[in-house]
N, C-alpha and C. Protein backbone atom coordinates (compact mmCIF):
# COMPACT_ATOMS: atom_id res chain seq x y z
N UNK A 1 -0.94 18.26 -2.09
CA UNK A 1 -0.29 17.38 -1.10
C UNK A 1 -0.93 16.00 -1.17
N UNK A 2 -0.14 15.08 -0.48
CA UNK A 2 -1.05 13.56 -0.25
C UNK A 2 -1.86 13.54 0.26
N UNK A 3 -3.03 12.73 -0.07
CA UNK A 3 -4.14 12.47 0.34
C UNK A 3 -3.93 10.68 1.32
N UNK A 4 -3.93 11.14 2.27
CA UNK A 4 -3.91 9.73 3.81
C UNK A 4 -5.68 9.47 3.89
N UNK A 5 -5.47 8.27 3.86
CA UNK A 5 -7.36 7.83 4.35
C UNK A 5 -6.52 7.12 5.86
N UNK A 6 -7.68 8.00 7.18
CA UNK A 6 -7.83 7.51 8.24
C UNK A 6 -8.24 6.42 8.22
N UNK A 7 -8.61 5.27 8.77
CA UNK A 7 -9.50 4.36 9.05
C UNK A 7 -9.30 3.81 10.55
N UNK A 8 -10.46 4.77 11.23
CA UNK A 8 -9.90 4.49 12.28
C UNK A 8 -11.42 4.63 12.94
N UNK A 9 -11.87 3.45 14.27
CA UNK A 9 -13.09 3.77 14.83
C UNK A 9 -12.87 5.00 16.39
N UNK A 10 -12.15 5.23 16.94
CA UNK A 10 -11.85 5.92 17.87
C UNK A 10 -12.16 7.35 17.21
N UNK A 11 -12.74 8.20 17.46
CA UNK A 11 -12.96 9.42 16.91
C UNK A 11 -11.99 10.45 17.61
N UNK A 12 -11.36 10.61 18.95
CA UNK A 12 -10.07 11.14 19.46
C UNK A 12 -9.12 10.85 18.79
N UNK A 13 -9.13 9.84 18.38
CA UNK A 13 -7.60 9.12 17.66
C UNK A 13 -7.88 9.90 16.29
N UNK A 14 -8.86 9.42 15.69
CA UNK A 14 -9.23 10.06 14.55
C UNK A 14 -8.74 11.78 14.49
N UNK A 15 -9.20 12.55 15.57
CA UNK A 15 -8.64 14.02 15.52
C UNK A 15 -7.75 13.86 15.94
N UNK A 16 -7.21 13.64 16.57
CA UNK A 16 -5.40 13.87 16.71
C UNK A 16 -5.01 13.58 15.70
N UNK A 17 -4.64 12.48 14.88
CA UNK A 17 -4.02 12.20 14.00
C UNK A 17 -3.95 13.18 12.67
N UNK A 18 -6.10 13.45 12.45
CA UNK A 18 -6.00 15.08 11.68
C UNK A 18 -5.26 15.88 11.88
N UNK A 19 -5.12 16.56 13.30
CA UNK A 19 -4.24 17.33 13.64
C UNK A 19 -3.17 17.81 13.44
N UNK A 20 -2.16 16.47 13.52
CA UNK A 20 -1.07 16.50 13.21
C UNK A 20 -0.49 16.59 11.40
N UNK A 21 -1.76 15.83 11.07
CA UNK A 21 -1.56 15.77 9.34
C UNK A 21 -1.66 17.16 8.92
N UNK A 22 -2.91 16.99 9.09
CA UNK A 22 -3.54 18.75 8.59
C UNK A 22 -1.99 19.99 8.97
N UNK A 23 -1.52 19.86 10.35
CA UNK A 23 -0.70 21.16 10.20
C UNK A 23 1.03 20.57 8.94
N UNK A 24 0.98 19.77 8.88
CA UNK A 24 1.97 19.58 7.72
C UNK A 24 1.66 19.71 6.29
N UNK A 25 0.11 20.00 6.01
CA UNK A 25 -0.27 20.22 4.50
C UNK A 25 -1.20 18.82 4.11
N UNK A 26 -1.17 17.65 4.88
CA UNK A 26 -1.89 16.85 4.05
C UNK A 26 -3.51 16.76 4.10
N UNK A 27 -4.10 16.06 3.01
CA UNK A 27 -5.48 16.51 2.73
C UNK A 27 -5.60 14.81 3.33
N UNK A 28 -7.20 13.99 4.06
CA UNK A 28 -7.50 13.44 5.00
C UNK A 28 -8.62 13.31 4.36
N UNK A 29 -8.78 12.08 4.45
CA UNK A 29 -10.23 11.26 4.16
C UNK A 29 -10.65 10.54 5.61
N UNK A 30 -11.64 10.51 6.13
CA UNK A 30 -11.51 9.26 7.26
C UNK A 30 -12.76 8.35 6.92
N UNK A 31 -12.47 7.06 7.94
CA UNK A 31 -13.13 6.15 7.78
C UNK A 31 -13.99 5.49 9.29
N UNK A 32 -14.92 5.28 9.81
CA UNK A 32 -15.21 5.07 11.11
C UNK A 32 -15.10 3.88 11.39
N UNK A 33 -14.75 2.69 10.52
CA UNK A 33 -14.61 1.34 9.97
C UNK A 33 -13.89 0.79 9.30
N UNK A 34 -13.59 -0.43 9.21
CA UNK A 34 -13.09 -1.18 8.19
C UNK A 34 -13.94 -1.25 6.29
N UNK A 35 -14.89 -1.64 6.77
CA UNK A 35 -16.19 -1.13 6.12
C UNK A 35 -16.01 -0.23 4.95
N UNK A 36 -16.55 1.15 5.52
CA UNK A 36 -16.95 2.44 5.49
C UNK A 36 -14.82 2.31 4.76
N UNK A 37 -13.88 2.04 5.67
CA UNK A 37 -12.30 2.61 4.24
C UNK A 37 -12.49 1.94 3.35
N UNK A 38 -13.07 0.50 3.23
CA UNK A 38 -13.22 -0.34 2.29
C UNK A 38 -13.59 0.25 0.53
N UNK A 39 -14.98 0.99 1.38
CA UNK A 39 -15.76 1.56 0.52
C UNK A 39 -14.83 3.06 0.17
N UNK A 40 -14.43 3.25 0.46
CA UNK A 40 -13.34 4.62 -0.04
C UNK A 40 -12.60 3.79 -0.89
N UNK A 41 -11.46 3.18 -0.66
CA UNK A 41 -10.93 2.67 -1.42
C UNK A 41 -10.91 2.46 -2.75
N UNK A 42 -12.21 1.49 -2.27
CA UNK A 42 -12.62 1.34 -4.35
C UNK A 42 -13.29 2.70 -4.85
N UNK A 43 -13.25 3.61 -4.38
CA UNK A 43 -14.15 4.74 -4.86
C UNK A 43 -12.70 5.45 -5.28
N UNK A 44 -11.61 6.30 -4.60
CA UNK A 44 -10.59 6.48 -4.49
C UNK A 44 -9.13 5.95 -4.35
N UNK A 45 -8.82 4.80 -4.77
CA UNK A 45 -7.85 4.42 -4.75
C UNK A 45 -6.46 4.61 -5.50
N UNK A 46 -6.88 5.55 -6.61
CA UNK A 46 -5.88 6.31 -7.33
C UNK A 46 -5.52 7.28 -6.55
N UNK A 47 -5.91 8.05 -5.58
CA UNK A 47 -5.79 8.97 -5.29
C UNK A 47 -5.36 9.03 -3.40
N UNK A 48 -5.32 8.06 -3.72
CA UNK A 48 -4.97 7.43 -1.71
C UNK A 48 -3.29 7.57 -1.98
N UNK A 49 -2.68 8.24 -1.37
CA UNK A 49 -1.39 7.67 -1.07
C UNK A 49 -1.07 6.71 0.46
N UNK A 50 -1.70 6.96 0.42
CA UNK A 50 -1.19 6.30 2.55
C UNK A 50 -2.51 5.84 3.20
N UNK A 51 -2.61 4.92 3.46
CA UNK A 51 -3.44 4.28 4.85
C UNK A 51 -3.05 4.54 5.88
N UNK A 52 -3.41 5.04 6.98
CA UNK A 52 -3.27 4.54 8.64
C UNK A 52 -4.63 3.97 9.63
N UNK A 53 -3.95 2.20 9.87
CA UNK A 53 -5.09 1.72 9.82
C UNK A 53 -5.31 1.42 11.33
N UNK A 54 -6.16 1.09 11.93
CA UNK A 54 -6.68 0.55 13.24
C UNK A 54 -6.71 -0.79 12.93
N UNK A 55 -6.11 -1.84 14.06
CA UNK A 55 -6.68 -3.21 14.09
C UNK A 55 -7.81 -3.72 14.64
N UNK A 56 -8.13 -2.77 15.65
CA UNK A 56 -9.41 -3.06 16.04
C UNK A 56 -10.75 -2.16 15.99
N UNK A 57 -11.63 -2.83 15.15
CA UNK A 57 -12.64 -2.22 14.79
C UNK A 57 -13.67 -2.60 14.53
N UNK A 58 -15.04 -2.29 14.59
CA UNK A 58 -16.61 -3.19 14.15
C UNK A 58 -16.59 -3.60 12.56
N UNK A 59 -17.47 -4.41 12.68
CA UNK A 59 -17.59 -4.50 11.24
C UNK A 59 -16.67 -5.58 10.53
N UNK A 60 -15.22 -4.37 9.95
CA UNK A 60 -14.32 -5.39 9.23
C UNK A 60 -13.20 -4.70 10.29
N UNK A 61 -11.94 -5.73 10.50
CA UNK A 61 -11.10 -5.35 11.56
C UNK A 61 -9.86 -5.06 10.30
N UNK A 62 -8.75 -4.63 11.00
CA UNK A 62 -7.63 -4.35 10.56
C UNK A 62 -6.80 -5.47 9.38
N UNK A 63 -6.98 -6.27 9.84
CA UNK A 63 -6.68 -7.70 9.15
C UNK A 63 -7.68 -8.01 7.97
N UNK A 64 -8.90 -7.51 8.02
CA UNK A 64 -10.11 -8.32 6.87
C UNK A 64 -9.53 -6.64 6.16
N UNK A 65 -9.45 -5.76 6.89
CA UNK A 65 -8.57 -4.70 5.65
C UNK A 65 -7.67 -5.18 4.83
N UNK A 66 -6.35 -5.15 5.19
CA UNK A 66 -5.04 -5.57 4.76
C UNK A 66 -5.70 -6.60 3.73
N UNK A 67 -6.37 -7.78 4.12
CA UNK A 67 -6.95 -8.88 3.13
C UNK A 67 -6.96 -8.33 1.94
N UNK A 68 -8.34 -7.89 2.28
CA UNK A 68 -9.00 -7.05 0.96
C UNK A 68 -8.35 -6.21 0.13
N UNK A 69 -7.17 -5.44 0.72
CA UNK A 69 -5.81 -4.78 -0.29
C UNK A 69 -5.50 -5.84 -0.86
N UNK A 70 -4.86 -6.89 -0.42
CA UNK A 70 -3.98 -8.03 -1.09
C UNK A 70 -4.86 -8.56 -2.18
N UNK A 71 -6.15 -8.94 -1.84
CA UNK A 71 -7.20 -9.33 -2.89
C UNK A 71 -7.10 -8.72 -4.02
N UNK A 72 -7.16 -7.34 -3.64
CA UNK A 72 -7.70 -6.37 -5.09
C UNK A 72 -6.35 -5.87 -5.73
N UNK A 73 -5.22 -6.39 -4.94
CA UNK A 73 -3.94 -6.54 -5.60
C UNK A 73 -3.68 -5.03 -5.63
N UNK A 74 -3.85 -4.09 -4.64
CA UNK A 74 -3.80 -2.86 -4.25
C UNK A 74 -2.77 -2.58 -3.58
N UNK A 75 -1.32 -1.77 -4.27
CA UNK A 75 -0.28 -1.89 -3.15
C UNK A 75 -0.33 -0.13 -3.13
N UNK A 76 -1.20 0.11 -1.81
CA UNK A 76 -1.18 1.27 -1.21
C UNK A 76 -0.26 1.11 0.03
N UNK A 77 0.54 2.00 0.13
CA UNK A 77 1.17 2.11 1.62
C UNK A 77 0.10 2.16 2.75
N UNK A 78 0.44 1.08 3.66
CA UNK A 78 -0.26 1.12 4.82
C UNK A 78 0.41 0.99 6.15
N UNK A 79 0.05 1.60 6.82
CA UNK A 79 0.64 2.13 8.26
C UNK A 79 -0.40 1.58 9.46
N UNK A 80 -0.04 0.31 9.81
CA UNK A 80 -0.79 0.06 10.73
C UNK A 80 -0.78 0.30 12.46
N UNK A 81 -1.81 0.92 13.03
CA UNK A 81 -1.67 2.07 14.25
C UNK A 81 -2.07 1.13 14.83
N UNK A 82 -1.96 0.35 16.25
CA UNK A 82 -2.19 -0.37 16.89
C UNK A 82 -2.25 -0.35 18.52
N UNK A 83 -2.95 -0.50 19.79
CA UNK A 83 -2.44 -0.60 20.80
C UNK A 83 -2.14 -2.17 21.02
N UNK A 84 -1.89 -3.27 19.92
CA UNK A 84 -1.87 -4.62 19.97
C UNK A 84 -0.40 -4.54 19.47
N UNK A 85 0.95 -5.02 20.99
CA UNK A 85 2.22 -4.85 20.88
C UNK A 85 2.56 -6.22 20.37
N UNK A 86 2.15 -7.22 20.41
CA UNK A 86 2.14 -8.41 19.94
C UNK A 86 3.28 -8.57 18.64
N UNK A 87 4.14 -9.65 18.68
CA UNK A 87 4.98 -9.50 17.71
C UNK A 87 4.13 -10.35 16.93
N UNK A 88 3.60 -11.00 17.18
CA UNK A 88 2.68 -12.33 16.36
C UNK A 88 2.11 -11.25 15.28
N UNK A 89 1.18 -10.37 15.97
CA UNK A 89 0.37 -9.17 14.91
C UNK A 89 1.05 -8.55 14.47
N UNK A 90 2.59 -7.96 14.45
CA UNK A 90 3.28 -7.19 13.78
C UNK A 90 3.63 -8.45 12.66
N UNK A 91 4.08 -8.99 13.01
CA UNK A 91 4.57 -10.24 11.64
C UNK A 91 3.44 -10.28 10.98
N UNK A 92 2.41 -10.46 11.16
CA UNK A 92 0.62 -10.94 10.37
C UNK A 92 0.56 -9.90 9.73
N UNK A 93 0.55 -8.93 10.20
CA UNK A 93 0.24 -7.24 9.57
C UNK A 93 0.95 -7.41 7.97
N UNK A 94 2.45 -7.68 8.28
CA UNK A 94 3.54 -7.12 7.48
C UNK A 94 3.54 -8.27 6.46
N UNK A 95 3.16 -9.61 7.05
CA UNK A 95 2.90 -10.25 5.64
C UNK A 95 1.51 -10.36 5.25
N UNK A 96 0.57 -9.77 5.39
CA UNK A 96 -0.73 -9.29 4.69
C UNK A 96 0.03 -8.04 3.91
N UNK A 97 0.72 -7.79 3.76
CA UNK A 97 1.42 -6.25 3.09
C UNK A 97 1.47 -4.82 3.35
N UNK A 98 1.26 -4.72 4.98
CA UNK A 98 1.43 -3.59 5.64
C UNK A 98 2.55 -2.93 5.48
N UNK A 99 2.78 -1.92 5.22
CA UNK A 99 4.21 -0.93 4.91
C UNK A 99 5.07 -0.65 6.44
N UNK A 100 4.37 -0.78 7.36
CA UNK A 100 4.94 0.15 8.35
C UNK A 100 3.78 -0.38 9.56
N UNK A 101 4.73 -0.29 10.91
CA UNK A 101 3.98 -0.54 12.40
C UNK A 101 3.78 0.28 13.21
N UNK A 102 2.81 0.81 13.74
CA UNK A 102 3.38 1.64 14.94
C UNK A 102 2.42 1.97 16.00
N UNK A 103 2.66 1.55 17.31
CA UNK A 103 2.19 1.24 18.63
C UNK A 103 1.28 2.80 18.81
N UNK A 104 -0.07 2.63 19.91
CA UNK A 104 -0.48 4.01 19.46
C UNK A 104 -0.30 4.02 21.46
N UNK A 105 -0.17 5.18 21.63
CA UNK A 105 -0.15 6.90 20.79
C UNK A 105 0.54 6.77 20.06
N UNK A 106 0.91 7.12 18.53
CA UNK A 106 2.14 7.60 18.21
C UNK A 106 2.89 8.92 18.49
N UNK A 107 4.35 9.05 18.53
CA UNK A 107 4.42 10.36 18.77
C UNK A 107 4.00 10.99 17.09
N UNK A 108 4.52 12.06 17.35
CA UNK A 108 4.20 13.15 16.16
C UNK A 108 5.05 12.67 15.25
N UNK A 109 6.28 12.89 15.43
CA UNK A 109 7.56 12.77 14.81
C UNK A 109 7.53 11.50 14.14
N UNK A 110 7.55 10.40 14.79
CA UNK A 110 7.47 9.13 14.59
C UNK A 110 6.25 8.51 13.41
N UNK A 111 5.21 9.19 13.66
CA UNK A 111 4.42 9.13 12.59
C UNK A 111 4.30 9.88 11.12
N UNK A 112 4.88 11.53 11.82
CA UNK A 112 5.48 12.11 10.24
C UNK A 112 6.19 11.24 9.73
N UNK A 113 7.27 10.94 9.90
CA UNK A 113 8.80 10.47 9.56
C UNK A 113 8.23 9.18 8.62
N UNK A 114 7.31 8.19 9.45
CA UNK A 114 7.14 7.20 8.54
C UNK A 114 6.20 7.22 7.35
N UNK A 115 5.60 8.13 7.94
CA UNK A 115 4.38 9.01 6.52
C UNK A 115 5.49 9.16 5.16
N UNK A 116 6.22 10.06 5.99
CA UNK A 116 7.36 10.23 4.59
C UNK A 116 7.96 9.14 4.31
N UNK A 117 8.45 8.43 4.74
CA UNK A 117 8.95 6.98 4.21
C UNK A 117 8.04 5.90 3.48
N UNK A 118 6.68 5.85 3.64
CA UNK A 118 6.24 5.06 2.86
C UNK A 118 5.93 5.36 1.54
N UNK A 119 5.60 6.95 1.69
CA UNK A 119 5.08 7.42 0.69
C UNK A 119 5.94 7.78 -0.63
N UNK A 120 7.58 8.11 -0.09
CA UNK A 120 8.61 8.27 -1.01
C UNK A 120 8.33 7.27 -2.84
């Protein structure tokens, strides 16, 4: 199955989101940082199908992420999880090269569904 890297500092958010992955089959890397996915990335990046990222976080935030994809000219699907409804940050996200938006909580559904859509 696909391999999704978390990157997410909330550690609740972090298990739920396992949760929901794990009972559909997918295999889960996480990240507690911007940082810390950074460093996955270049370690694994053949093998990443999907990001779901946090915008807010220590270290490196959601945005110095997305950067650093665009830098290394890395077009991984990324799914950015946000409680920042801001259309300003949805536009910023999506032209840093974010695949996909979505307000958190997510539901279940809503986050399968786009899992499968980016990843197609």
């Amino acid at each position: 199955m696909s391999l999704i890297l978390i990157i997410e500092d909330a550690w609740f958010t972090r298990r739920t989101l396992m949760k929901i992955l794990q009972k559909e089959g997918y295999e889960m890397i996480e990240a507690n940082n911007g940082r810390e996915g950074l460093e996955i990335i270049e370690e694994r990046s053949k093998d990443i199908k999907c990001i779901i990222l946090d915008m807010l976080m220590p270290e490196i935030d959601g945005l110095g992420v997305l950067k650093k994809l665009q830098e290394l000219n890395l077009n991984i699907p990324t799914i950015v999880l946000t409680a920042d409804i801001q259309e300003s940050t949805r536009k910023q996200c999506l032209q840093l090269g974010a695949t996909a938006f979505l307000n958190k909580p997510p539901k279940s559904s809503e986050l399968l569904e786009t899992i499968t859509n980016v990843i197609k």
